[in-house]
PDB file of N, CA and C in Angstrom:
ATOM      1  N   UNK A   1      16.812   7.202  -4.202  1.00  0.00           N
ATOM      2  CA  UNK A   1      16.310   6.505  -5.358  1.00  0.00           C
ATOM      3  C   UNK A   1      15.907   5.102  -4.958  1.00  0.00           C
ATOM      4  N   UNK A   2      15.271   4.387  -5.961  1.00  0.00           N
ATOM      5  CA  UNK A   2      14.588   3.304  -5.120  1.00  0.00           C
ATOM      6  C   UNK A   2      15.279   2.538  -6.426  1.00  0.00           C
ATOM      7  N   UNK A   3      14.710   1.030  -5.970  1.00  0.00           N
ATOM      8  CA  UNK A   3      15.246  -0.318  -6.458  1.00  0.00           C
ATOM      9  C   UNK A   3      15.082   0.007  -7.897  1.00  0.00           C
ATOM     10  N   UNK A   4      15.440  -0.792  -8.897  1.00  0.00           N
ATOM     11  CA  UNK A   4      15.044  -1.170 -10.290  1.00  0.00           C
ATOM     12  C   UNK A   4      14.459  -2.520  -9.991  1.00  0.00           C
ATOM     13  N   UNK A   5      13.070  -2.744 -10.768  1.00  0.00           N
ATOM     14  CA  UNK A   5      12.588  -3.887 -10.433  1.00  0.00           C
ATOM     15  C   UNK A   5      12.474  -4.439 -11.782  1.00  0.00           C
ATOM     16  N   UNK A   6      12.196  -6.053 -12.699  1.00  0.00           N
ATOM     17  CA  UNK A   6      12.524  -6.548 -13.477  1.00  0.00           C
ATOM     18  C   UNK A   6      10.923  -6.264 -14.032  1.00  0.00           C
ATOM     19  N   UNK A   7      10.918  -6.342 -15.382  1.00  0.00           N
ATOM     20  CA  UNK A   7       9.819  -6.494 -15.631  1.00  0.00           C
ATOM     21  C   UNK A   7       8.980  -7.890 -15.484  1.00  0.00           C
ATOM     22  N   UNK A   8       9.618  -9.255 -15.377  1.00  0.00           N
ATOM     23  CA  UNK A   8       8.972 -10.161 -15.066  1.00  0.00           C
ATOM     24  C   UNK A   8       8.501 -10.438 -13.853  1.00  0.00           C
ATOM     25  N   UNK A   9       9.014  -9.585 -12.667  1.00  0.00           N
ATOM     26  CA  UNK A   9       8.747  -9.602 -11.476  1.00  0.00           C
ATOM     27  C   UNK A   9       7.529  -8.590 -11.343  1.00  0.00           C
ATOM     28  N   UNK A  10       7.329  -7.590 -11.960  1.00  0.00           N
ATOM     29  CA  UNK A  10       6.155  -6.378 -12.017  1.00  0.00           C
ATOM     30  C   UNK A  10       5.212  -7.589 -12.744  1.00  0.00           C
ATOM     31  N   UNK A  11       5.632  -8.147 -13.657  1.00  0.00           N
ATOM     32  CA  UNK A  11       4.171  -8.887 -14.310  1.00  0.00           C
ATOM     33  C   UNK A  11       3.754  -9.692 -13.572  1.00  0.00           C
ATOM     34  N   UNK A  12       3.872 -10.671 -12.953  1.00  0.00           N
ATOM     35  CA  UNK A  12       3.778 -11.364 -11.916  1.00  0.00           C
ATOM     36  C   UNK A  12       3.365 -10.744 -10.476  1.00  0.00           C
ATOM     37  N   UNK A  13       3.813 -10.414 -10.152  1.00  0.00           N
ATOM     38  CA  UNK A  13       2.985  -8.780  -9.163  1.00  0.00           C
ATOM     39  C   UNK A  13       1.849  -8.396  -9.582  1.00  0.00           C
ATOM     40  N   UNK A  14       1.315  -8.057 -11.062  1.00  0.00           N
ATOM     41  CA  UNK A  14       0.270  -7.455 -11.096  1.00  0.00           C
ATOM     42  C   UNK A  14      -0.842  -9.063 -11.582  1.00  0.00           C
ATOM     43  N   UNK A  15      -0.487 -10.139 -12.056  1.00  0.00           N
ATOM     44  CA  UNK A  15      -0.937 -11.443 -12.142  1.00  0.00           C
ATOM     45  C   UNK A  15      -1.653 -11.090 -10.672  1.00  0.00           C
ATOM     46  N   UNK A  16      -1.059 -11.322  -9.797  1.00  0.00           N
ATOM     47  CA  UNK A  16      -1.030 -11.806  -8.189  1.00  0.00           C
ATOM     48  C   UNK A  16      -2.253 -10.448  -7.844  1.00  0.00           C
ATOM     49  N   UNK A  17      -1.892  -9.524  -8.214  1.00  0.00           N
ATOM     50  CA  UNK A  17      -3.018  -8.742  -7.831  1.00  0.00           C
ATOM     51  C   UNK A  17      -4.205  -8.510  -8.192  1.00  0.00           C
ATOM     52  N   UNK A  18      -4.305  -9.304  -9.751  1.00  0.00           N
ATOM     53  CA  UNK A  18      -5.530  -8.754 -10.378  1.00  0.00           C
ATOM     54  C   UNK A  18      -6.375 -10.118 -10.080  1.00  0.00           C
ATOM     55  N   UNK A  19      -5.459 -11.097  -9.790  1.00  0.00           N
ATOM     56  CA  UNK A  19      -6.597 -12.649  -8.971  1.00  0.00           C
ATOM     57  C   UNK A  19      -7.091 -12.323  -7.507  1.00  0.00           C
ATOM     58  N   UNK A  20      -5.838 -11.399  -6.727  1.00  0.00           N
ATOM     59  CA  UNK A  20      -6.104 -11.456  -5.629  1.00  0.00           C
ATOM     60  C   UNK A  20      -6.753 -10.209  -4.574  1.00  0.00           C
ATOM     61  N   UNK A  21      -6.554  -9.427  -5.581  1.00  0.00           N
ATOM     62  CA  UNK A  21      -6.350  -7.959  -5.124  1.00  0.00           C
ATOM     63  C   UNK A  21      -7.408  -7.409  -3.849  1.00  0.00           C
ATOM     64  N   UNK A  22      -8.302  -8.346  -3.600  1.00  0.00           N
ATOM     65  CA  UNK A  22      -9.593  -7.366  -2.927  1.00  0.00           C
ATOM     66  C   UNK A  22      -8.786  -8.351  -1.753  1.00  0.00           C
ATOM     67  N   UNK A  23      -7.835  -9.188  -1.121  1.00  0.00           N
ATOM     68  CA  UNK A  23      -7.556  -9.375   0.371  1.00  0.00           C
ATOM     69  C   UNK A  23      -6.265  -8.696   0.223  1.00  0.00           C
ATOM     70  N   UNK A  24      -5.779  -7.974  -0.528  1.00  0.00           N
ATOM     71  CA  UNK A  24      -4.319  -7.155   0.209  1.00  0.00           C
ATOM     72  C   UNK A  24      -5.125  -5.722   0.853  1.00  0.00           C
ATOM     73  N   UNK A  25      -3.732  -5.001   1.311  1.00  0.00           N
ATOM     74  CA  UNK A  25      -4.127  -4.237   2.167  1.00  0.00           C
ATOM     75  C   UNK A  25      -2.989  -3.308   1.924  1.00  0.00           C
ATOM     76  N   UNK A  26      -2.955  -2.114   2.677  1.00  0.00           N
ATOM     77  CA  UNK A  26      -2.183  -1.026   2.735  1.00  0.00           C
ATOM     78  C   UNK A  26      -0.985  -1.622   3.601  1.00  0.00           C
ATOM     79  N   UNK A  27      -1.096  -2.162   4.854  1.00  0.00           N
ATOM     80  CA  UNK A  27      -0.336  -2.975   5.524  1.00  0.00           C
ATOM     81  C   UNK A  27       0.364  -3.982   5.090  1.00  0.00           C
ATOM     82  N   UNK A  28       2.012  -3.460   4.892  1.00  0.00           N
ATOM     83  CA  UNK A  28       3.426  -4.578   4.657  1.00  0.00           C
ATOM     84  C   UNK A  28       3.433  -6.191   5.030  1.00  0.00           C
ATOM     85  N   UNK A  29       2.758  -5.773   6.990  1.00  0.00           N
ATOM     86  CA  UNK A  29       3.196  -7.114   7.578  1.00  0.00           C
ATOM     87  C   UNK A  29       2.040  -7.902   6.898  1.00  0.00           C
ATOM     88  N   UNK A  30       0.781  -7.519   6.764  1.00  0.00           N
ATOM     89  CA  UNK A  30      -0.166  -8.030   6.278  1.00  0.00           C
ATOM     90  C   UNK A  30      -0.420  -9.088   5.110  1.00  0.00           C
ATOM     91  N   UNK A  31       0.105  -8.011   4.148  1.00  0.00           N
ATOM     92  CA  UNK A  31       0.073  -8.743   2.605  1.00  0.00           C
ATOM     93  C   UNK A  31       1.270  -9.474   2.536  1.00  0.00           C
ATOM     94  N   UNK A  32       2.393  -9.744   3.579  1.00  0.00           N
ATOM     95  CA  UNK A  32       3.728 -11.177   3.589  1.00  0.00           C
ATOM     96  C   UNK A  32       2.848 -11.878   4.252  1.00  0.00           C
ATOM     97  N   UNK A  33       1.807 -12.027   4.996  1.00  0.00           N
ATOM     98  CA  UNK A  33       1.141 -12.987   5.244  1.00  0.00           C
ATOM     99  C   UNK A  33       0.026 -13.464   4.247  1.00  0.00           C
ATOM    100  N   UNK A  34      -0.310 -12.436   4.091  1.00  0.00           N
ATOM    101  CA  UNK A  34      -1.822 -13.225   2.647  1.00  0.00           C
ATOM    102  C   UNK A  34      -0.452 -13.776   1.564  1.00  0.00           C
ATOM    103  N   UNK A  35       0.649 -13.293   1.253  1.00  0.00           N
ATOM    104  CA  UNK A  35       1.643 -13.932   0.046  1.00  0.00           C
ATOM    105  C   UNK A  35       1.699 -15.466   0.927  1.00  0.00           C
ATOM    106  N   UNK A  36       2.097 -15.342   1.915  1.00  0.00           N
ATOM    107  CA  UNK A  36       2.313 -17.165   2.610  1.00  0.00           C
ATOM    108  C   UNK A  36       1.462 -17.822   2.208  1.00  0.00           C
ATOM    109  N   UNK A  37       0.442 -17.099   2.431  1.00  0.00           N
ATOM    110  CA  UNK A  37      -0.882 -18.446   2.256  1.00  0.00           C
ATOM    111  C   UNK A  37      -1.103 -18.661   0.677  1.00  0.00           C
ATOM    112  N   UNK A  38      -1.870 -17.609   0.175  1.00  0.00           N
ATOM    113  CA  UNK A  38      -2.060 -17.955  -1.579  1.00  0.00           C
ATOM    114  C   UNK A  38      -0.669 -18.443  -2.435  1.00  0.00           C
ATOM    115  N   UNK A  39       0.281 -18.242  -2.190  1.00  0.00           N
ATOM    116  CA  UNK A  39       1.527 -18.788  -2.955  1.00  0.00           C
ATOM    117  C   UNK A  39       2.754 -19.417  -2.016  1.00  0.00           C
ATOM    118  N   UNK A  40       3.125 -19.908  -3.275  1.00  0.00           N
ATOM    119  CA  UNK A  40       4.806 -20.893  -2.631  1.00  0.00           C
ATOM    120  C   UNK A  40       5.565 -19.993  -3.141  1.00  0.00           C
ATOM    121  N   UNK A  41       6.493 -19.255  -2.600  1.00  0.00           N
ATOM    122  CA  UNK A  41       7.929 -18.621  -3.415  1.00  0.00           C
ATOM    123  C   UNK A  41       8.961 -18.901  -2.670  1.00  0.00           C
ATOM    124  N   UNK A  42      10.047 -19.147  -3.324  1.00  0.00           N
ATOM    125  CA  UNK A  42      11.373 -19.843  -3.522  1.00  0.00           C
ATOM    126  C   UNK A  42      12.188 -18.704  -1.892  1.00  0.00           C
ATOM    127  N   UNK A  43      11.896 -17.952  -1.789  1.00  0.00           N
ATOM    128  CA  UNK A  43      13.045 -17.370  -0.730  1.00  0.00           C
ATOM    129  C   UNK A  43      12.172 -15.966  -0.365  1.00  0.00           C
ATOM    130  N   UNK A  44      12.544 -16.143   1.025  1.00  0.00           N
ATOM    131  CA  UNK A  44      12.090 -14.795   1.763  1.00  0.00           C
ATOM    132  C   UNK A  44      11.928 -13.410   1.402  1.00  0.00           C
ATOM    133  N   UNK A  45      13.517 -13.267   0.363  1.00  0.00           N
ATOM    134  CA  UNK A  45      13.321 -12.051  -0.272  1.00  0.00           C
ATOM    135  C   UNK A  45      12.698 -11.888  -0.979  1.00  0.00           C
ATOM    136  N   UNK A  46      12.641 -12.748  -1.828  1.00  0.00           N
ATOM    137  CA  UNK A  46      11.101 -12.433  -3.024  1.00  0.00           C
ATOM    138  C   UNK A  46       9.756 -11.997  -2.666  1.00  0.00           C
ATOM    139  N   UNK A  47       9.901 -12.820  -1.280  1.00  0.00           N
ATOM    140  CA  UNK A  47       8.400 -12.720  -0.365  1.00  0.00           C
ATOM    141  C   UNK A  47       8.165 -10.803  -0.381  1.00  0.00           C
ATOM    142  N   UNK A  48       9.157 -10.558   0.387  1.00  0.00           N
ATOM    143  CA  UNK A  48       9.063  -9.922   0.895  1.00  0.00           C
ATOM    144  C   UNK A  48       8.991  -8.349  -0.094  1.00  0.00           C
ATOM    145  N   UNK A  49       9.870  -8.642  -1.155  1.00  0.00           N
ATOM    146  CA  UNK A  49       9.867  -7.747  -2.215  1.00  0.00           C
ATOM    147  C   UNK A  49       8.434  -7.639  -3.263  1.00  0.00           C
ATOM    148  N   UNK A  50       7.658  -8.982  -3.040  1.00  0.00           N
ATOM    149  CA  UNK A  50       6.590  -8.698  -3.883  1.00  0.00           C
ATOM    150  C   UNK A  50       5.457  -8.559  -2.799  1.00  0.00           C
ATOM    151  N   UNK A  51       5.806  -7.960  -1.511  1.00  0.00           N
ATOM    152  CA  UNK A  51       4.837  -7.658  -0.649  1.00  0.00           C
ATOM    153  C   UNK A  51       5.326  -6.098  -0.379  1.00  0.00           C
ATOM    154  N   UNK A  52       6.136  -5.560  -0.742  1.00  0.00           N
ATOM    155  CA  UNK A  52       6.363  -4.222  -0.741  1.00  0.00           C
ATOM    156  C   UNK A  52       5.951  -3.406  -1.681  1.00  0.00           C
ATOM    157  N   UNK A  53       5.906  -4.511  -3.018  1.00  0.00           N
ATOM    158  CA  UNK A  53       5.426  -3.823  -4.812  1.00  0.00           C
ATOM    159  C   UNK A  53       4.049  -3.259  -4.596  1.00  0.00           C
ATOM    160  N   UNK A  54       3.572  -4.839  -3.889  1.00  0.00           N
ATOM    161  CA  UNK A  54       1.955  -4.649  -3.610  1.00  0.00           C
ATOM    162  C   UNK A  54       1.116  -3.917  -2.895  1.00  0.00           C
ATOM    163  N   UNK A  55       2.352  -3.346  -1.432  1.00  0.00           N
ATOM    164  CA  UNK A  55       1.486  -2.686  -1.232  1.00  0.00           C
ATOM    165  C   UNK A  55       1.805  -0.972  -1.431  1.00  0.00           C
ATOM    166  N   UNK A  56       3.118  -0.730  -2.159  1.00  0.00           N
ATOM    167  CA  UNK A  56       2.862   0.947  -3.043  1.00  0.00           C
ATOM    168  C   UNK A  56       1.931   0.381  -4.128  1.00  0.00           C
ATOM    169  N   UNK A  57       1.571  -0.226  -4.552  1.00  0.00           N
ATOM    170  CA  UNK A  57       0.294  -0.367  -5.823  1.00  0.00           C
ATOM    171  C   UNK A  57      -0.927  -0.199  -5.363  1.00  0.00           C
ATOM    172  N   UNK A  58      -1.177  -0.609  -4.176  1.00  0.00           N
ATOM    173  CA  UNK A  58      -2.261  -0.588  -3.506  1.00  0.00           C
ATOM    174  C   UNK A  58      -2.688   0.909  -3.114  1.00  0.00           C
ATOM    175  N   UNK A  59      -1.679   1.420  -1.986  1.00  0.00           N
ATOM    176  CA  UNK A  59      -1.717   2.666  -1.883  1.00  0.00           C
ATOM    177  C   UNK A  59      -1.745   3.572  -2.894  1.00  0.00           C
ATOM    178  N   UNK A  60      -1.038   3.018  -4.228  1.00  0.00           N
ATOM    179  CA  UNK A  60      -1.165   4.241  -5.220  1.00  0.00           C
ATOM    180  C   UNK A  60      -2.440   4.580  -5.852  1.00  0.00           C
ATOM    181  N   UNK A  61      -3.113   3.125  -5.885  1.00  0.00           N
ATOM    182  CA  UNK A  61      -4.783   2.993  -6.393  1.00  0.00           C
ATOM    183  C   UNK A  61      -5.521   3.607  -5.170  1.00  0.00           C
ATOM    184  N   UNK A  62      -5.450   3.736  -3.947  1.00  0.00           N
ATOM    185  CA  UNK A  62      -6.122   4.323  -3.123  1.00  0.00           C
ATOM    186  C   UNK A  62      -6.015   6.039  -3.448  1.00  0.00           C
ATOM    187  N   UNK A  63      -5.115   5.910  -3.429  1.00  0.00           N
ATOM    188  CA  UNK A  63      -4.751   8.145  -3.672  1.00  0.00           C
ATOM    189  C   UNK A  63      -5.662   8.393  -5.092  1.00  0.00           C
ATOM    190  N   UNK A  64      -5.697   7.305  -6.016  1.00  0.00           N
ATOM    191  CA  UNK A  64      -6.058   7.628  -7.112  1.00  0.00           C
ATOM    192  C   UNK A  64      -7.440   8.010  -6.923  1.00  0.00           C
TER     193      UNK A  64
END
């Protein structure tokens, strides 16, 4: 089973994607680097958790 994620953290995730969406990528290491550059967030894990959201969203819009 996977995480429970907050809904203010999904809204903000999809904020971030619908400004940014055409430079993420299918690639994890990738989109923690495009998150460095376009935003400031408070701690690594966040980084890293809203670079994992982004990219099953990504991939899920690709299958679609």
């Amino acid at each position: 089973m996977g995480r429970i994620l907050h809904g203010k953290f999904r809204r903000e995730a999809n904020k971030i994607l619908e400004k940014y969406g055409d430079l993420f990528t299918t690639d994890y290491r990738k989109n923690i680097k495009i998150l460095e550059a376009i935003t400031v967030l408070p701690s690594k894990r966040l980084r890293n958790m809203l670079a994992g959201y982004i990219t099953r969203q990504i991939k899920k819009l690709q299958s679609s």
